[in-house]
Protein backbone atom coordinates (compact mmCIF):
# COMPACT_ATOMS: atom_id res chain seq x y z
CA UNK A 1 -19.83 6.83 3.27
CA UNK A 2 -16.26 7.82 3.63
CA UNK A 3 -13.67 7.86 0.89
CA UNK A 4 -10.29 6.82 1.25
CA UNK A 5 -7.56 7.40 -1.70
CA UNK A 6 -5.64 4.09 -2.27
CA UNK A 7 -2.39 4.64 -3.68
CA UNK A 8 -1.26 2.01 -6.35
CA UNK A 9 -1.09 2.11 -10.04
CA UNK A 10 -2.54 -1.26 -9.87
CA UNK A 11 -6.71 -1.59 -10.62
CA UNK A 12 -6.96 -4.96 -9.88
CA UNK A 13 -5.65 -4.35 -6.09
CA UNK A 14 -8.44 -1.38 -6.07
CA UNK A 15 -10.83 -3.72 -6.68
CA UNK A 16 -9.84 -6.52 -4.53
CA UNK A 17 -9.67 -4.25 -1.77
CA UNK A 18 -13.44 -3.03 -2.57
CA UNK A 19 -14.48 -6.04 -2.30
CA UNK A 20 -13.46 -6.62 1.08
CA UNK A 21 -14.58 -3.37 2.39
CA UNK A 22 -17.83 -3.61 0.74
CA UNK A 23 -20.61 -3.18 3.40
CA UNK A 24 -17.63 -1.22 5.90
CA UNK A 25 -18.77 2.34 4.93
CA UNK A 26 -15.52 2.62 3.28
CA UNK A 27 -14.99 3.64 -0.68
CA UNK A 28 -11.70 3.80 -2.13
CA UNK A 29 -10.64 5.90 -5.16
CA UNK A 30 -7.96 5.09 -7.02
CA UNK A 31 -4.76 7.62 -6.94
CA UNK A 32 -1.97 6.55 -9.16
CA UNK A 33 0.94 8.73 -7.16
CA UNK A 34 4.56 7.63 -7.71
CA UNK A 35 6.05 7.71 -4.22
CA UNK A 36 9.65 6.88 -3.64
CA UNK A 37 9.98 3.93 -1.52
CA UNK A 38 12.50 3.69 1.28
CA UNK A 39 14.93 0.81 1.52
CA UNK A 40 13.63 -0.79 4.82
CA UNK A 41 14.16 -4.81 6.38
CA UNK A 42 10.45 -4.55 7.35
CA UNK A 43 7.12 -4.33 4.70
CA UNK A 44 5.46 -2.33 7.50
CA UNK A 45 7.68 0.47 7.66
CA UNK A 46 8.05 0.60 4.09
CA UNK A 47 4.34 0.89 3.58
CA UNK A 48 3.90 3.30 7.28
CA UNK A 49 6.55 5.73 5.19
CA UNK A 50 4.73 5.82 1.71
CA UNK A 51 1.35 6.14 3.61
CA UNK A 52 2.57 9.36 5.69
CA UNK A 53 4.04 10.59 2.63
CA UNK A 54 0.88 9.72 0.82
CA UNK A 55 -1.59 11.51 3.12
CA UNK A 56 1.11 14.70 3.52
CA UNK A 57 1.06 14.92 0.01
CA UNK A 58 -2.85 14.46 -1.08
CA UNK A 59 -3.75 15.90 2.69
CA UNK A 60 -6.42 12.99 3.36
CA UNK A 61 -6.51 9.87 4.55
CA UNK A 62 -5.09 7.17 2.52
CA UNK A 63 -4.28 3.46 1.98
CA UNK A 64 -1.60 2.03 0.42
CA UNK A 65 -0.40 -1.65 -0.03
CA UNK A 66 3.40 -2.94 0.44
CA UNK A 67 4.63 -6.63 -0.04
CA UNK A 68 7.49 -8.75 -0.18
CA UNK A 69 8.77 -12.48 -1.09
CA UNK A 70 10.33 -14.50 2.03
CA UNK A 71 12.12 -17.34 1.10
CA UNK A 72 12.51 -19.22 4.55
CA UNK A 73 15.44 -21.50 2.55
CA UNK A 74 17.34 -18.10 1.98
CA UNK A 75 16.83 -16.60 5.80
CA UNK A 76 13.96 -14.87 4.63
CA UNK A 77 15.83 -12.79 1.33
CA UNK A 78 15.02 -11.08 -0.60
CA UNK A 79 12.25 -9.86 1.37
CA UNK A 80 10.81 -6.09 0.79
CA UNK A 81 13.80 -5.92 -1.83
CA UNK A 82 11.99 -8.33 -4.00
CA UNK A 83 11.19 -5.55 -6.70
């Protein structure tokens, strides 16, 4: 089985994430790393640039989980800058 370090201070995503890979071969472990998060238009490079920095820093693979709030009535704001 191969383990995969899930950055988020957040248990409840761990787990939720588990549960989907349950049966894949894949465990996750839990690493609660503060990682500065660029300011990006896009989720995906957000969470691309965390997860580089992630696995540079720990020097394994790892997961790590970026979202935003797109309000179609406001063009799509505020986006990945919902936080």
């Amino acid at each position: 089985m191969r383990t995969i370090a899930f950055i988020t201070g957040n248990a409840h995503k761990v787990a939720e994430a588990a549960e989907i890979l349950s049966g894949s071969g894949i465990r996750l472990r839990q690493v609660d790393l503060e990682l500065e998060e660029p300011q990006a238009d896009d989720v995906g490079d957000v969470a691309k640039a965390c997860a580089l920095r992630g696995a540079s820093m720990l020097r394994r693979p790892v997961l790590v989980e970026d979202s935003g709030l797109f309000v179609s009535a406001l063009g799509g704001f505020p986006g990945p800058y919902s936080s």
